[in-house]
C-alpha atoms as a PDB file:
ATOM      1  CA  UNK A   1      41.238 -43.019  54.569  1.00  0.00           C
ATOM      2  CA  UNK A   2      37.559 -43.703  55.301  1.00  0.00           C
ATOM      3  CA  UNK A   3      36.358 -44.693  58.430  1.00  0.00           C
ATOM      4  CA  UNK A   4      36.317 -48.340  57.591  1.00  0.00           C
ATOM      5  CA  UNK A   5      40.144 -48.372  57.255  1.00  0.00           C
ATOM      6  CA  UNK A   6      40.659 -46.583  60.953  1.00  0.00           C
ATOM      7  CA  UNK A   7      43.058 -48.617  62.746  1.00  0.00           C
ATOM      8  CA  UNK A   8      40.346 -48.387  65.662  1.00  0.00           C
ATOM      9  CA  UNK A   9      37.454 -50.141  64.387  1.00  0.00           C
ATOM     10  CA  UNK A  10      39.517 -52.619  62.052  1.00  0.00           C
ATOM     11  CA  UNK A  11      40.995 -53.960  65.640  1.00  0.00           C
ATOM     12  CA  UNK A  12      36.857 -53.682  67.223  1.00  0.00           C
ATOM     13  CA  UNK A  13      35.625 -56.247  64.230  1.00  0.00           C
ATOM     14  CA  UNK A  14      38.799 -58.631  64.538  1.00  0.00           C
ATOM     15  CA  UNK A  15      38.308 -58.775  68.506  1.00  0.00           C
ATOM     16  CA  UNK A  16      34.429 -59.765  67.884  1.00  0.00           C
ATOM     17  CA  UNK A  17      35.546 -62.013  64.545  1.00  0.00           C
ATOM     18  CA  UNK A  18      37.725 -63.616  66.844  1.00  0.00           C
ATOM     19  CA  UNK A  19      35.140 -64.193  69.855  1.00  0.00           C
ATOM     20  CA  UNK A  20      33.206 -65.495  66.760  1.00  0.00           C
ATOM     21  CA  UNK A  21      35.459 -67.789  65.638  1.00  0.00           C
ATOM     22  CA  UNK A  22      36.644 -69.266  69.170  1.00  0.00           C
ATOM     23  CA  UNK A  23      33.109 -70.006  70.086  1.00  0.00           C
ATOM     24  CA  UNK A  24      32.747 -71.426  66.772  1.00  0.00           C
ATOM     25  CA  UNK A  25      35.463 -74.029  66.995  1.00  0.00           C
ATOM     26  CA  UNK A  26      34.005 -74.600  70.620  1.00  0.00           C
ATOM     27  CA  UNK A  27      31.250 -75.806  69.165  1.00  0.00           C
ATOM     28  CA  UNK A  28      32.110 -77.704  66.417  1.00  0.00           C
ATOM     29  CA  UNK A  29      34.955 -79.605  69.379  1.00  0.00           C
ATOM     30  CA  UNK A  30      31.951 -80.510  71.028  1.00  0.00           C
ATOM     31  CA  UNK A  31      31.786 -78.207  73.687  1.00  0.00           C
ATOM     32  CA  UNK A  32      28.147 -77.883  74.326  1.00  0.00           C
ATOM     33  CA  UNK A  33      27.332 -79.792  77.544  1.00  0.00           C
ATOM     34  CA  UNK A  34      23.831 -80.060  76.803  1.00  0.00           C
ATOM     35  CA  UNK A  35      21.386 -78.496  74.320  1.00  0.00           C
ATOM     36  CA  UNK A  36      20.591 -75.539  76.560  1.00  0.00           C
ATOM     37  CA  UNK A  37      24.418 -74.601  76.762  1.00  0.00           C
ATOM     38  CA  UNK A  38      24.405 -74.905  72.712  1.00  0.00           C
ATOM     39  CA  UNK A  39      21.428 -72.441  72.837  1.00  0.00           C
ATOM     40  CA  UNK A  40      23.494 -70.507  74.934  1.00  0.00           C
ATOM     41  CA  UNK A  41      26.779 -70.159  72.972  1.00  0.00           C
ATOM     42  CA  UNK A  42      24.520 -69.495  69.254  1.00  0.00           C
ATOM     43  CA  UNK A  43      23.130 -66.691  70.930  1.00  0.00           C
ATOM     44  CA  UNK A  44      26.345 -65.354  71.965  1.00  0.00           C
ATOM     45  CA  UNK A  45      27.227 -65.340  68.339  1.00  0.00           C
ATOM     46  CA  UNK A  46      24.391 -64.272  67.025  1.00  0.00           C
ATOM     47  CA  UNK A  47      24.519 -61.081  69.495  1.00  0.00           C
ATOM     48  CA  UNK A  48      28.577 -60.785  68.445  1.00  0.00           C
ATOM     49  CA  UNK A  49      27.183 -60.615  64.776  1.00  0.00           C
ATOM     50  CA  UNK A  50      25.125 -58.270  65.571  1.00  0.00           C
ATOM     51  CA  UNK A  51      27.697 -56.322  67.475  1.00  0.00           C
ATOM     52  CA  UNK A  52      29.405 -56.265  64.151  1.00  0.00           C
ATOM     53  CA  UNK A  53      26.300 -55.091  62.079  1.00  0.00           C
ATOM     54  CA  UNK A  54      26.191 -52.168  64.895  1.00  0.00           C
ATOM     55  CA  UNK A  55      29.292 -50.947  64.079  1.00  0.00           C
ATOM     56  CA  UNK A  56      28.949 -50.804  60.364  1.00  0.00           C
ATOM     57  CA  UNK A  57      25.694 -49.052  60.853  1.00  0.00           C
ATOM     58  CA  UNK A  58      26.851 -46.327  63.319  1.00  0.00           C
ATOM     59  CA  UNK A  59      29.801 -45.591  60.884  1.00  0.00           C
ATOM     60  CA  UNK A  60      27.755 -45.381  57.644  1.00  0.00           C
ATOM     61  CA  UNK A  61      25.853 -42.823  59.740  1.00  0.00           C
ATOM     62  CA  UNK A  62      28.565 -40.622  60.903  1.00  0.00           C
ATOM     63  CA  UNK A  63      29.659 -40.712  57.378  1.00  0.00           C
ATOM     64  CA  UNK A  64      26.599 -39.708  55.787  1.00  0.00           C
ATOM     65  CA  UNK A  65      26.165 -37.194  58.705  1.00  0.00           C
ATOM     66  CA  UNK A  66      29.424 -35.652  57.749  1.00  0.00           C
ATOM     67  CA  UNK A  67      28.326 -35.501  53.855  1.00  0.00           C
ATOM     68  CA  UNK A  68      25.270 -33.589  54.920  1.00  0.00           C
ATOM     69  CA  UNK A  69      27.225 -30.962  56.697  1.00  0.00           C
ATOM     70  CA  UNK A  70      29.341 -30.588  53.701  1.00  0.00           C
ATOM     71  CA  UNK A  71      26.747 -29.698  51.693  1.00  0.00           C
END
């Protein structure tokens, strides 16, 4: 199983998918009060994608990590 596939961080990206996708459909409801609050809720997105980009980084380096101390 690689990393990728751990129960763990498959739950981590579906929590911040979700929080994506809820803030999302906020959005596109109308939400936004004013242009400053629709400011506000893009950039929580855009730091919940990056969240996401994060994670995938920190596991392709424990992975590659682990191959160098194989070899």
């Amino acid at each position: 199983m690689s990393l990728q596939d751990d129960p763990l961080i498959i739950q981590i990206k579906l929590f911040i998918n979700d929080e994506i996708a809820k803030i999302a459909n906020s959005l596109a409801n109308g939400s936004a009060g004013s242009f400053d609050d629709y400011k506000k809720q893009c950039g929580r997105i855009q730091g919940l994608r990056q969240s996401l980009a994060i994670v995938d980084d920190a596991i392709e380096l424990y992975v590659n990590d682990e191959d160098d101390d194989e070899i």
